[in-house]
Each structure stands twice: as structure tokens, then as C-alpha cells.
Protein backbone atom coordinates (compact mmCIF):
# COMPACT_ATOMS: atom_id res chain seq x y z
CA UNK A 1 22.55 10.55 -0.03
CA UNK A 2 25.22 7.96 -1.07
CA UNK A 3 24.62 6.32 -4.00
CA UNK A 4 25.50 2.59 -4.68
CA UNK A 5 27.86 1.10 -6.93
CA UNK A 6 27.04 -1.75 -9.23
CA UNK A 7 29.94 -4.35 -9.35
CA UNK A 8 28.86 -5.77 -12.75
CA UNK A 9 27.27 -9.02 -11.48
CA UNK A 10 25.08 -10.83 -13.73
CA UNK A 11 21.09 -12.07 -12.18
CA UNK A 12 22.14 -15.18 -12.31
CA UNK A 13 23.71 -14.72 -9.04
CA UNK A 14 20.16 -14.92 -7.54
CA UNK A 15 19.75 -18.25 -9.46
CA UNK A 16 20.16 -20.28 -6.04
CA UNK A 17 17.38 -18.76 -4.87
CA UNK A 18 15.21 -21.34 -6.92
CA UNK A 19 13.72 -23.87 -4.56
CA UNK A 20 14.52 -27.32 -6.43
CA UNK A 21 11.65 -29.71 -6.75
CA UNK A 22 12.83 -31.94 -3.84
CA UNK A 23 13.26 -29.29 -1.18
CA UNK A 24 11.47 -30.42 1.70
CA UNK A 25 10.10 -26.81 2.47
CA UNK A 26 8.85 -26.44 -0.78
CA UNK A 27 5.28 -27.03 -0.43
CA UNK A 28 5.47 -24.70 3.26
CA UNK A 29 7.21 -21.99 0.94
CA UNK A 30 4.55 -22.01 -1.85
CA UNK A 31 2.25 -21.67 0.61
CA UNK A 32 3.49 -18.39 2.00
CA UNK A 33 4.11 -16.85 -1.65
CA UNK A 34 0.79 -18.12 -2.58
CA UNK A 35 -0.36 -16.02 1.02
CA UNK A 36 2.19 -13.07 0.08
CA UNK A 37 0.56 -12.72 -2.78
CA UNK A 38 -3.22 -12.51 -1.86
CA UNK A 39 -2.10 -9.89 1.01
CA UNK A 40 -0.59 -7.71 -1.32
CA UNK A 41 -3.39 -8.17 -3.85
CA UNK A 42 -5.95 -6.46 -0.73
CA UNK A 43 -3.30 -4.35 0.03
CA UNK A 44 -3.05 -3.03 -3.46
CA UNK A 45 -7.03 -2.63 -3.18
CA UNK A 46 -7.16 -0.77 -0.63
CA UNK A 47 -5.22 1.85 -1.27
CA UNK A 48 -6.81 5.52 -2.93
CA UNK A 49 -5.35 5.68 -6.69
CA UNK A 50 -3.16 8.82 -5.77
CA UNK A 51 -1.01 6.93 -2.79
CA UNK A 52 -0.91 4.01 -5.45
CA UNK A 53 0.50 5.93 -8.50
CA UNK A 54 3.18 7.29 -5.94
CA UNK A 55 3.75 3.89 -4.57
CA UNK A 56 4.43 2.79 -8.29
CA UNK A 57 6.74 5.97 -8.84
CA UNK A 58 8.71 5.04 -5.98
CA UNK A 59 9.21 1.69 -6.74
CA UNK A 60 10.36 2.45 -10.52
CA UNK A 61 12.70 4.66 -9.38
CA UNK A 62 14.65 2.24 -6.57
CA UNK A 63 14.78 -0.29 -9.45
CA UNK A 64 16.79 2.14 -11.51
């Protein structure tokens, strides 16, 4: 397994990410997240507590 370097940068690399207030695929966008979110929500739901806590576990340790 290789692991991956970290060059250093700073989060606010992902600050362009933002959508500004006049983007005109704002209101399309929020819609999705606003989707995204709900699906995941059931998602979360549905799922026994066991393959949850593992799912969490997982998760933690890829954002180490």
C-alpha cells in the first residue's frame, strides 16, 4: 500500500469551491446538496448499527 504525501497546503485551497451568491447554478446546486443530503440521511437509516460503526471507522481513518 503506498501511502500519500502531504505537500503542506493550507484548506484554503478548497476556498474556490464556494459557489458565490450570483452563480447562476446556484439555486440547481443547492438543490442537489439539499437531495444529497436526504439520500444519505435514508441511507444512513437503513443500515444495521454494526455495518454503520464500521462505516464510521473507515471513514475516521481515511481522514487521518
Amino acid at each position: 500500500m503506498e501511502l500519500l504525501q502531504d505537500p503542506g497546503e493550507t484548506i484554503g485551497l478548497m476556498e474556490p469551491m464556494l459557489i458565490s451568491g450570483s452563480a447562476r447554478s446556484r439555486t440547481r446546486l443547492t438543490g442537489l446538496a439539499i437531495e444529497f443530503t436526504a439520500r444519505s440521511t435514508g441511507f444512513r437509516a437503513s443500515l444495521p448499527a454494526g455495518v454503520m460503526m464500521s462505516l464510521a471507522n473507515l471513514v475516521r481513518a481515511m481522514d487521518n
